[in-house]
N, C-alpha and C. Protein backbone atom coordinates (compact mmCIF):
# COMPACT_ATOMS: atom_id res chain seq x y z
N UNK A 1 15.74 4.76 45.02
CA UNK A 1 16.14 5.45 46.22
C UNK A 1 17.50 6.10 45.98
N UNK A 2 17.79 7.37 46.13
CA UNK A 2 19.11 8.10 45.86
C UNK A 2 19.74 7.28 46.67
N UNK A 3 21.34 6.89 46.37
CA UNK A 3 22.34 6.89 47.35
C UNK A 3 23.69 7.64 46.69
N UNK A 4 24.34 7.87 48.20
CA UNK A 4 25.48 8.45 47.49
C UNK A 4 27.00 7.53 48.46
N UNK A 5 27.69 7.38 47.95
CA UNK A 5 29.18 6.81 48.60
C UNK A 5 30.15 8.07 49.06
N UNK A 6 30.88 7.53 49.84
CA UNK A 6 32.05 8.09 50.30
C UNK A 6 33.18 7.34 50.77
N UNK A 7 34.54 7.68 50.92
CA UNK A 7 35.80 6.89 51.62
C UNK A 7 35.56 7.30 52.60
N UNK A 8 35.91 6.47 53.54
CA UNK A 8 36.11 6.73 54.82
C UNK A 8 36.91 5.58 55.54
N UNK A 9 38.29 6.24 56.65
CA UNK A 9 39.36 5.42 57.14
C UNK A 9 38.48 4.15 57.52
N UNK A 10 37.11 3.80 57.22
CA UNK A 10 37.20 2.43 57.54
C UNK A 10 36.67 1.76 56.40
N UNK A 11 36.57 2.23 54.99
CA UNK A 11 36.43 2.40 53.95
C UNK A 11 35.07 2.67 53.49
N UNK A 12 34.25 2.18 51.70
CA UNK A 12 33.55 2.82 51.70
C UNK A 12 31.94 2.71 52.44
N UNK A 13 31.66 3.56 52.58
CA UNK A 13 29.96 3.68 53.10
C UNK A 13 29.28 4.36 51.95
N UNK A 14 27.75 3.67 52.35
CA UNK A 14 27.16 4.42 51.17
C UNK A 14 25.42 4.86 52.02
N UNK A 15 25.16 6.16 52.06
CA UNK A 15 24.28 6.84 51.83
C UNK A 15 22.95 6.58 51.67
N UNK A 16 21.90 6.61 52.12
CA UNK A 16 20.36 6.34 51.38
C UNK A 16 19.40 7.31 51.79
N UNK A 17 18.76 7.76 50.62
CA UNK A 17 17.70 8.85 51.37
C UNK A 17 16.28 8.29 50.65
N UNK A 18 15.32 8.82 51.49
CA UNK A 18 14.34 8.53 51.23
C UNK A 18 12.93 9.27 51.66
N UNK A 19 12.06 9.87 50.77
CA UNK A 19 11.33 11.31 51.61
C UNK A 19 11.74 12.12 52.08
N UNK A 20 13.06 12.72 51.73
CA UNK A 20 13.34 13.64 52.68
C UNK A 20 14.38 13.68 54.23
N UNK A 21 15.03 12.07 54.13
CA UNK A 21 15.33 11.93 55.52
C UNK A 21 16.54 10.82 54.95
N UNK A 22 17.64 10.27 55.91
CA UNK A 22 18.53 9.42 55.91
C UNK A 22 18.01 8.43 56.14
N UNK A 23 17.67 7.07 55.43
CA UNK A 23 17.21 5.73 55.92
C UNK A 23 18.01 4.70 56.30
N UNK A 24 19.47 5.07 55.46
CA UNK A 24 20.98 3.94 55.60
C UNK A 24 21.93 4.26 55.59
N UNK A 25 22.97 3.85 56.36
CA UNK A 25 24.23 3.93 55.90
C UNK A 25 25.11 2.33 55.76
N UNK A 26 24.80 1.84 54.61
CA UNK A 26 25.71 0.23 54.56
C UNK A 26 26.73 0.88 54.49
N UNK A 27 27.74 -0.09 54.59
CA UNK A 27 29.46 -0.71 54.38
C UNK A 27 29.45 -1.17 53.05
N UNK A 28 30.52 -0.62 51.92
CA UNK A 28 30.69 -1.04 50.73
C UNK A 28 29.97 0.59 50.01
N UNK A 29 30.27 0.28 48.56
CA UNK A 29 29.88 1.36 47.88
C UNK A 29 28.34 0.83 47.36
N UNK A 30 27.66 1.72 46.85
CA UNK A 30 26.16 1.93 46.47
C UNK A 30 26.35 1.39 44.80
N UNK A 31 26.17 0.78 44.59
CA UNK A 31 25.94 0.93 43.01
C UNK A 31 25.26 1.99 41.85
N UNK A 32 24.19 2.51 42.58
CA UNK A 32 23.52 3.69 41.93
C UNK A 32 23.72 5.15 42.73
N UNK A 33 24.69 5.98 41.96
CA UNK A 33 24.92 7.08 42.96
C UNK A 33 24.21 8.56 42.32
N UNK A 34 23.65 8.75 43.32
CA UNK A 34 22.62 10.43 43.04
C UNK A 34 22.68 11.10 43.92
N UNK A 35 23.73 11.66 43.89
CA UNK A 35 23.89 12.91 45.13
C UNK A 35 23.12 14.24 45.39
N UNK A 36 21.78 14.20 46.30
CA UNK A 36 20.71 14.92 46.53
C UNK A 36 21.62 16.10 47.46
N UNK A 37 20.79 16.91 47.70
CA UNK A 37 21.53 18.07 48.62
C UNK A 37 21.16 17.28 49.87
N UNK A 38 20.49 16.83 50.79
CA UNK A 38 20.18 16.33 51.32
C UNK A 38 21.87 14.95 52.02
N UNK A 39 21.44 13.84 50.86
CA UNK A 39 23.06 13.45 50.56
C UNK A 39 24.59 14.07 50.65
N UNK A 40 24.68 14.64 50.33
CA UNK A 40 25.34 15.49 49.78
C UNK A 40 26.03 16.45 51.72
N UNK A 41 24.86 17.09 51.80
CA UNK A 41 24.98 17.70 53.35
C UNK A 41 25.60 16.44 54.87
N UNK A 42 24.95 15.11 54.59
CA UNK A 42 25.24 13.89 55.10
C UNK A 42 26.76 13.79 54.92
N UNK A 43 27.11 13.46 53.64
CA UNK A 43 28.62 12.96 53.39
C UNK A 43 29.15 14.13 53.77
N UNK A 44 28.81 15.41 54.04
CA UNK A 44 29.76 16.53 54.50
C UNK A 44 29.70 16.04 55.86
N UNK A 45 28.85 16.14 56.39
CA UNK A 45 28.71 16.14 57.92
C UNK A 45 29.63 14.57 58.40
N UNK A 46 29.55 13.38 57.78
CA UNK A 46 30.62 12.24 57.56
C UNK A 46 31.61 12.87 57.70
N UNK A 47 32.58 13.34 56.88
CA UNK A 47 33.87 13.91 56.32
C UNK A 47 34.10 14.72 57.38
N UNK A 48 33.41 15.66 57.94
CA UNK A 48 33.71 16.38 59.40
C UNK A 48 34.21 15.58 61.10
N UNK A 49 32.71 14.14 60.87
CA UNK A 49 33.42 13.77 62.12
C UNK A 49 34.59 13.34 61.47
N UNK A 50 34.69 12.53 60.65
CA UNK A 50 36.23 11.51 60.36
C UNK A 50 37.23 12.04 60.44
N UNK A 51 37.21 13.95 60.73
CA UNK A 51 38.56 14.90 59.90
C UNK A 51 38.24 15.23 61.80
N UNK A 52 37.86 14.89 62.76
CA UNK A 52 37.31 15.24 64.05
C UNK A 52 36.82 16.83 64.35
N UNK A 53 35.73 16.77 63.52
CA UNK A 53 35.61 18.21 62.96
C UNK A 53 34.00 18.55 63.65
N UNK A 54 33.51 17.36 64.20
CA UNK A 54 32.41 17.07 64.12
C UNK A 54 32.43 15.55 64.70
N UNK A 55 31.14 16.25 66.24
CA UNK A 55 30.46 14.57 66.46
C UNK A 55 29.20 14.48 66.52
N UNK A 56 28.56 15.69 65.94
CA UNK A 56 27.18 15.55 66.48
C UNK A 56 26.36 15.86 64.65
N UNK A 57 25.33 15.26 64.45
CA UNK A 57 24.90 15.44 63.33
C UNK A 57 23.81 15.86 63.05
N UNK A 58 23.52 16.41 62.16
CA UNK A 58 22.16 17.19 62.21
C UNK A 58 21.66 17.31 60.90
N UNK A 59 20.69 15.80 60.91
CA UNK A 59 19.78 15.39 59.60
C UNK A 59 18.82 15.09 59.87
N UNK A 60 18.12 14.80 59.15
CA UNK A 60 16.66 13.98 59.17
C UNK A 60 17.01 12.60 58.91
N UNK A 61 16.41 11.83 59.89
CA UNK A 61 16.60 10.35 60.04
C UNK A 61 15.52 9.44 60.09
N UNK A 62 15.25 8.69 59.19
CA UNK A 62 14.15 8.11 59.38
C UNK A 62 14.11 6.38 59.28
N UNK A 63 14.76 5.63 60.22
CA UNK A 63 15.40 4.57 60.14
C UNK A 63 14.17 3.38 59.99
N UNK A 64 13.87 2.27 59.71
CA UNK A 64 12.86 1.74 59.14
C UNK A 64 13.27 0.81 60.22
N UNK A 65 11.88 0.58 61.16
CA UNK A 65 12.20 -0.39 62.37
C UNK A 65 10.92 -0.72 63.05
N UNK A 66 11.03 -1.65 64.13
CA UNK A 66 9.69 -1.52 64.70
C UNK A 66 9.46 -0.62 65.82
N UNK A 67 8.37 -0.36 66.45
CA UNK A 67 8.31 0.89 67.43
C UNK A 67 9.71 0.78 68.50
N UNK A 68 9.66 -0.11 68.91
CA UNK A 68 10.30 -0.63 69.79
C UNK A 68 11.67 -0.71 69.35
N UNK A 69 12.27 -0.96 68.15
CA UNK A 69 13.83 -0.62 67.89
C UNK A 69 13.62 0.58 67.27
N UNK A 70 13.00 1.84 67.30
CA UNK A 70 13.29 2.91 66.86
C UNK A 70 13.41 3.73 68.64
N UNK A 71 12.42 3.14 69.74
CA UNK A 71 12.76 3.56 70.91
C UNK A 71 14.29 3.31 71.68
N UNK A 72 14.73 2.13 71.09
CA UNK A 72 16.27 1.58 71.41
C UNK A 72 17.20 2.89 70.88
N UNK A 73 16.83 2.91 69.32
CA UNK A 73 17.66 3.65 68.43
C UNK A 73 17.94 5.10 69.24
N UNK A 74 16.62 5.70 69.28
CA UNK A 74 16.54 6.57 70.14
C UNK A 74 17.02 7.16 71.26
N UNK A 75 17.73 6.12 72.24
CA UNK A 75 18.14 6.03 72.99
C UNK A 75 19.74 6.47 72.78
N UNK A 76 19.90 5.26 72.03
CA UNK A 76 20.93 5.50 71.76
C UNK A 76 21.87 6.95 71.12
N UNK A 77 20.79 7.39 70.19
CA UNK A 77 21.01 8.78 69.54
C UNK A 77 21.12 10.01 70.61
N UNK A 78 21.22 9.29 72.35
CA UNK A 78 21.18 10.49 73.39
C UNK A 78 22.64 10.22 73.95
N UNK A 79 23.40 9.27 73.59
CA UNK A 79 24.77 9.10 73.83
C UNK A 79 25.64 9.82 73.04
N UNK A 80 26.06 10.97 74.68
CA UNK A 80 27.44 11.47 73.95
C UNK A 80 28.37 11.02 73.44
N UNK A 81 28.84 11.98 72.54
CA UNK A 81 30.14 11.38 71.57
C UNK A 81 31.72 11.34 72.71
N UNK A 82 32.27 10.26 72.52
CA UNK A 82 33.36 9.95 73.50
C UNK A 82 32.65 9.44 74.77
N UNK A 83 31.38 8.97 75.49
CA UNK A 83 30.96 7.85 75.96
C UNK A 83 30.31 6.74 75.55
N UNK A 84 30.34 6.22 76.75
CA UNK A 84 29.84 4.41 76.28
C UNK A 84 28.69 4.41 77.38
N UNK A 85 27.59 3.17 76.68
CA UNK A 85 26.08 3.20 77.39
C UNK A 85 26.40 1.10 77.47
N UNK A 86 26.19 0.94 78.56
CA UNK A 86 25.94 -0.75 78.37
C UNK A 86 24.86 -1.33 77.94
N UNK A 87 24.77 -2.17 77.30
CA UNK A 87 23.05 -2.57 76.89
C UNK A 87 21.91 -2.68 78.37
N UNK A 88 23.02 -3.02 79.45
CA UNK A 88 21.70 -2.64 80.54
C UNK A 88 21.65 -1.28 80.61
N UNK A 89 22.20 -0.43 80.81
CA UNK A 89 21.59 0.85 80.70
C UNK A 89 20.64 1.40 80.11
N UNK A 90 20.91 0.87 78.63
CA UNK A 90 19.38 0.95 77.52
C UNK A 90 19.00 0.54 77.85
N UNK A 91 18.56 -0.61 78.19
CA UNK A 91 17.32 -1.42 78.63
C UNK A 91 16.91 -1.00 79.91
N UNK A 92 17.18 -0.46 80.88
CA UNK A 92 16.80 0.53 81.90
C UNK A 92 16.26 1.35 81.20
N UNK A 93 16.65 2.20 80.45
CA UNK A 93 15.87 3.16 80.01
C UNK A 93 15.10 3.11 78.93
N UNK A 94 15.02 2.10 78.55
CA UNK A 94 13.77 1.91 77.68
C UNK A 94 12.14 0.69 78.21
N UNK A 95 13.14 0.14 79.47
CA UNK A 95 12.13 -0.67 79.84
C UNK A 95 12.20 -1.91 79.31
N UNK A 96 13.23 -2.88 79.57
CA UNK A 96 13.25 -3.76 78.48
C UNK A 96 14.26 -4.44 79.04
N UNK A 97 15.18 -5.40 78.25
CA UNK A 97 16.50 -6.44 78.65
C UNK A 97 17.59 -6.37 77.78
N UNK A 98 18.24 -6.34 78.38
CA UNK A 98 20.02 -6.48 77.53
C UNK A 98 19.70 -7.51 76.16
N UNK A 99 19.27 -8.74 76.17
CA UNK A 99 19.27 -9.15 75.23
C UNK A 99 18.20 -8.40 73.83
N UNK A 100 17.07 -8.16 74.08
CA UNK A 100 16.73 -7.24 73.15
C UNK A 100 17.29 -6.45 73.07
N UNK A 101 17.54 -5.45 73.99
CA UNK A 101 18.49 -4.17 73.17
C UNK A 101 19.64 -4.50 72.24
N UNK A 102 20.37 -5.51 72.47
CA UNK A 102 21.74 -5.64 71.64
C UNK A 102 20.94 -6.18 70.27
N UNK A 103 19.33 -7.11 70.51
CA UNK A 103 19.32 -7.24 68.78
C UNK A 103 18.80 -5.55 68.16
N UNK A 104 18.30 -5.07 68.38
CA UNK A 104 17.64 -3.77 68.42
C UNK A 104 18.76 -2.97 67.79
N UNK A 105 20.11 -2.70 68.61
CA UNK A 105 21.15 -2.37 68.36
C UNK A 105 21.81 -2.67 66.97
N UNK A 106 21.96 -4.07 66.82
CA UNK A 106 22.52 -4.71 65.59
C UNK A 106 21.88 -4.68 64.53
N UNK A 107 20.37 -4.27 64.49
CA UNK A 107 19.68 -3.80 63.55
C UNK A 107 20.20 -2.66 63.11
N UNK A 108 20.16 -1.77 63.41
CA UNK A 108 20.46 -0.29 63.55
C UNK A 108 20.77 -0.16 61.76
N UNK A 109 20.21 0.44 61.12
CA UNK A 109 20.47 0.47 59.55
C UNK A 109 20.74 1.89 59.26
N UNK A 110 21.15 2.45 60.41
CA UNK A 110 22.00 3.95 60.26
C UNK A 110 23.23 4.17 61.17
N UNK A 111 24.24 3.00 60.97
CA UNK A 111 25.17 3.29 62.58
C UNK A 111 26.20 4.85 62.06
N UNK A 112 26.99 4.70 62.89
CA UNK A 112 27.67 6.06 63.24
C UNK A 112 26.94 7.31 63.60
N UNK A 113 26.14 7.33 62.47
CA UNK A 113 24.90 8.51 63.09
C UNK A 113 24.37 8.13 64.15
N UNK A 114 23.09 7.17 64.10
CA UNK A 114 23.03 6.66 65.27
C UNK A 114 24.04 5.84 65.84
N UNK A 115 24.54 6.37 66.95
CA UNK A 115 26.14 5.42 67.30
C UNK A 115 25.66 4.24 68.18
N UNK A 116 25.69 3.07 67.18
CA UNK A 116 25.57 1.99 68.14
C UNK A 116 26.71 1.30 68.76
N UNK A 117 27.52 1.99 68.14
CA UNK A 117 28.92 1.51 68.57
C UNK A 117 29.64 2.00 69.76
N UNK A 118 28.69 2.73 70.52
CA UNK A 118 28.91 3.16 72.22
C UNK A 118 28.14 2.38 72.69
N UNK A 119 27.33 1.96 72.73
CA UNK A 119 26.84 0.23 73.36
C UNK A 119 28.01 -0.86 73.87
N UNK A 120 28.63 -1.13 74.64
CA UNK A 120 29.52 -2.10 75.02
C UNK A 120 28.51 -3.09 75.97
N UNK A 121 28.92 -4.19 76.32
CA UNK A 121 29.00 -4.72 77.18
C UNK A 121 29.24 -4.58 78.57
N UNK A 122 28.57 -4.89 79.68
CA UNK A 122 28.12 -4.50 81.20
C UNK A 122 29.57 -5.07 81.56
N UNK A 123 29.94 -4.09 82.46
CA UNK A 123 31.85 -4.08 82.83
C UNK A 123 32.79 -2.91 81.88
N UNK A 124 32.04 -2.98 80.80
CA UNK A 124 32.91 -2.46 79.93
C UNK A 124 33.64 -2.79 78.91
N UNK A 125 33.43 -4.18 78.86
CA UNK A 125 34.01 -5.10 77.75
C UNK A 125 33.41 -4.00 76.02
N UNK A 126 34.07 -4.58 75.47
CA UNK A 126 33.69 -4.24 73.93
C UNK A 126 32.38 -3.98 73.27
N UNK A 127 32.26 -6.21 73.34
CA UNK A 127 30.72 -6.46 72.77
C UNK A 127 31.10 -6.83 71.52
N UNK A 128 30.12 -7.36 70.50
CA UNK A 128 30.30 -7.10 69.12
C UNK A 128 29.91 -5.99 68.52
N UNK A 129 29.79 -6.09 67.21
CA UNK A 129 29.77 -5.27 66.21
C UNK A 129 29.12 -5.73 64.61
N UNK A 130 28.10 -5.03 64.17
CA UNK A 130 27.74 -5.98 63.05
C UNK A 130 28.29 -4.98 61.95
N UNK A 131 28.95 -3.83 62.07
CA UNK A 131 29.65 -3.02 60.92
C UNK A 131 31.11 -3.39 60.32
N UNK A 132 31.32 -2.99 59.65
CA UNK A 132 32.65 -2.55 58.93
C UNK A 132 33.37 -4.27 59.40
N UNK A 133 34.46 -4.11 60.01
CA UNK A 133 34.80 -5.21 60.34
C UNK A 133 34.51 -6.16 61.68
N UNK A 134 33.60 -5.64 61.78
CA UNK A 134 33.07 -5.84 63.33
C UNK A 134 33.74 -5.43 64.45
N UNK A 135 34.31 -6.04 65.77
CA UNK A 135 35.02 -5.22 66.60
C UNK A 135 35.94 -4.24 66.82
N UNK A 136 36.89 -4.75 65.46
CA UNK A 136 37.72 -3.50 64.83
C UNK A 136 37.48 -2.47 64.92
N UNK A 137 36.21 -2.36 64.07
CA UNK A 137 35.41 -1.02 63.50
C UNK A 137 35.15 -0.33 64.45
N UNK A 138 34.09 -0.81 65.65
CA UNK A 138 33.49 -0.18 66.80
C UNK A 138 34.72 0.22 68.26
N UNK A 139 36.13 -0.62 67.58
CA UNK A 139 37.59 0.12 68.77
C UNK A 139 38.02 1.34 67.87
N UNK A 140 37.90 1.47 66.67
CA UNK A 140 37.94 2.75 66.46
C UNK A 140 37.20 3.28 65.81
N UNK A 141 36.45 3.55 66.35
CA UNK A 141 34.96 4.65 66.28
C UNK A 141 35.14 5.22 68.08
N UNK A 142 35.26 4.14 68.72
CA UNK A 142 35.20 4.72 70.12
C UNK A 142 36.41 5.53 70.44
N UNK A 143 37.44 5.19 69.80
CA UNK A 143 39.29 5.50 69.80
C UNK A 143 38.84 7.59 69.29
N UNK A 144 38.42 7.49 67.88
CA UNK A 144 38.26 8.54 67.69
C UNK A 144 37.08 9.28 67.99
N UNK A 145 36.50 8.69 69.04
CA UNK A 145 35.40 9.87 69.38
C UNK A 145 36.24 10.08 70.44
N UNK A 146 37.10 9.65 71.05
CA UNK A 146 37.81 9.93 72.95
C UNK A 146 38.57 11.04 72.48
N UNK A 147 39.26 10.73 71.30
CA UNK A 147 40.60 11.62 70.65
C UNK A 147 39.71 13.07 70.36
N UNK A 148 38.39 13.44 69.86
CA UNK A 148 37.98 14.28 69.33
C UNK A 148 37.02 14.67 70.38
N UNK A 149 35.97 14.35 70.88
CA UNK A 149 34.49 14.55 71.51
C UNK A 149 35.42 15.71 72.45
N UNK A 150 34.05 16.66 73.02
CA UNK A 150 34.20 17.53 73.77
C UNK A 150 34.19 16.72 75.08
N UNK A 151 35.15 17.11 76.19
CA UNK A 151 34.55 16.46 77.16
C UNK A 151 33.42 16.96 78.03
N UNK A 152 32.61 15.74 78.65
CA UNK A 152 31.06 16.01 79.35
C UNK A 152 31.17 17.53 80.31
N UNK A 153 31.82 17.49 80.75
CA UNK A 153 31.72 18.48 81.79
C UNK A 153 31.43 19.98 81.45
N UNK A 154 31.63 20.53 79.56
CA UNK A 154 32.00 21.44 79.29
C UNK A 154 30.77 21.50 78.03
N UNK A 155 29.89 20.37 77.54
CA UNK A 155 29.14 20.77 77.12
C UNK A 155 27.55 21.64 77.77
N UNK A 156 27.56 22.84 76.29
CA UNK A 156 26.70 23.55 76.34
C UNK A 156 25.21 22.98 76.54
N UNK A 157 25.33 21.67 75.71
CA UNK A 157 23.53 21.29 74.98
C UNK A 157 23.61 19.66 75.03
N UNK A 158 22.59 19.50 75.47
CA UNK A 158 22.50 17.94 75.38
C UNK A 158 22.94 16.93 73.68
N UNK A 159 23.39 15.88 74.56
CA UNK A 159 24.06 15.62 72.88
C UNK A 159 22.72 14.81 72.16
N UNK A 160 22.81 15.07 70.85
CA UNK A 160 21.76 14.75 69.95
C UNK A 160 22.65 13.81 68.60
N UNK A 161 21.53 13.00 67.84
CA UNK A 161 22.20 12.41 66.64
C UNK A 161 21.69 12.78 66.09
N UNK A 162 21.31 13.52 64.92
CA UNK A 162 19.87 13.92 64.16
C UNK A 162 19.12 13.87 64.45
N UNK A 163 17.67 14.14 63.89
CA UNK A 163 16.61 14.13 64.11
C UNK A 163 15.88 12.85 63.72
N UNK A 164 15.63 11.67 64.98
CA UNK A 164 14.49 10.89 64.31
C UNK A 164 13.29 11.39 63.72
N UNK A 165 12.85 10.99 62.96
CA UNK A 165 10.92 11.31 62.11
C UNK A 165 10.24 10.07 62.75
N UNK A 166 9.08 10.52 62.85
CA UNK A 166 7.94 9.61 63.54
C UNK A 166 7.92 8.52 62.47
């Protein structure tokens, strides 16, 4: 499976493609690196949000899950950049309960793209985090989407994360 690495202020991530589409993004570097155009277009589109250049992404995503955490995922991939969704909210809109959605969530084997890290906790609390350093990670991811994101009122187009594949 190609992967490719990159730095990033929360250090490295690494890349996975597969058919044609993004399947991962772990924490840590890749051991085997093959930078596809595909790849390649990804770590650009990375390097854009991080430089706040960019919050919205536009790949092929094809995250490996069951129906039901790719409908979570989904969900989630409709949260604008610089808001937050509570796990009851997903689960309202998917039909379902806070506690599944947050495992659904913590699955997530493509975060930032898919931002699971706008998921907080009902009130507004934090929540955890199963990335980077865990809560750390997901106070600034949210820090720099507030600092960068367009605000709601002024977008043109509904916000999107890539493109899921069936």
């Amino acid at each position: 499976m190609p992967q490719l690495s990159l730095h990033t202020p929360l250090g490295e991530v690494t890349l996975s493609e597969e058919d044609g589409a993004i399947v991962a993004l772990d924490w840590g570097r890749g051991r085997d690196q093959l930078p596809t155009p595909l790849l390649r277009a990804a770590r650009e589109q990375l390097q854009d949000y991080f430089d706040g250049r960019r919050m919205l992404f536009d790949l092929p995503l094809a995250p490996l899950g069951t129906p039901y955490q790719k409908r979570v995922w989904a969900a989630l991939a409709r949260i604008p950049a610089g808001e937050t969704r509570s796990y009851l909210d997903i689960a309202r809109e998917v039909a379902s309960v806070p506690r599944a959605v947050g495992q659904a969530n913590g699955r997530n084997p493509i975060p930032i793209i898919i931002p699971c890290h706008r998921v907080v906790a009902h009130g507004g609390a934090l929540g955890g985090y199963s990335g980077g350093d865990g809560a750390p990670t997901k106070r600034y991811l949210l820090d720099h989407e507030a600092r960068f994101a367009t605000p709601p009122v002024s977008r043109a187009a509904p916000a999107g994360q890539g493109t899921l594949l069936p």
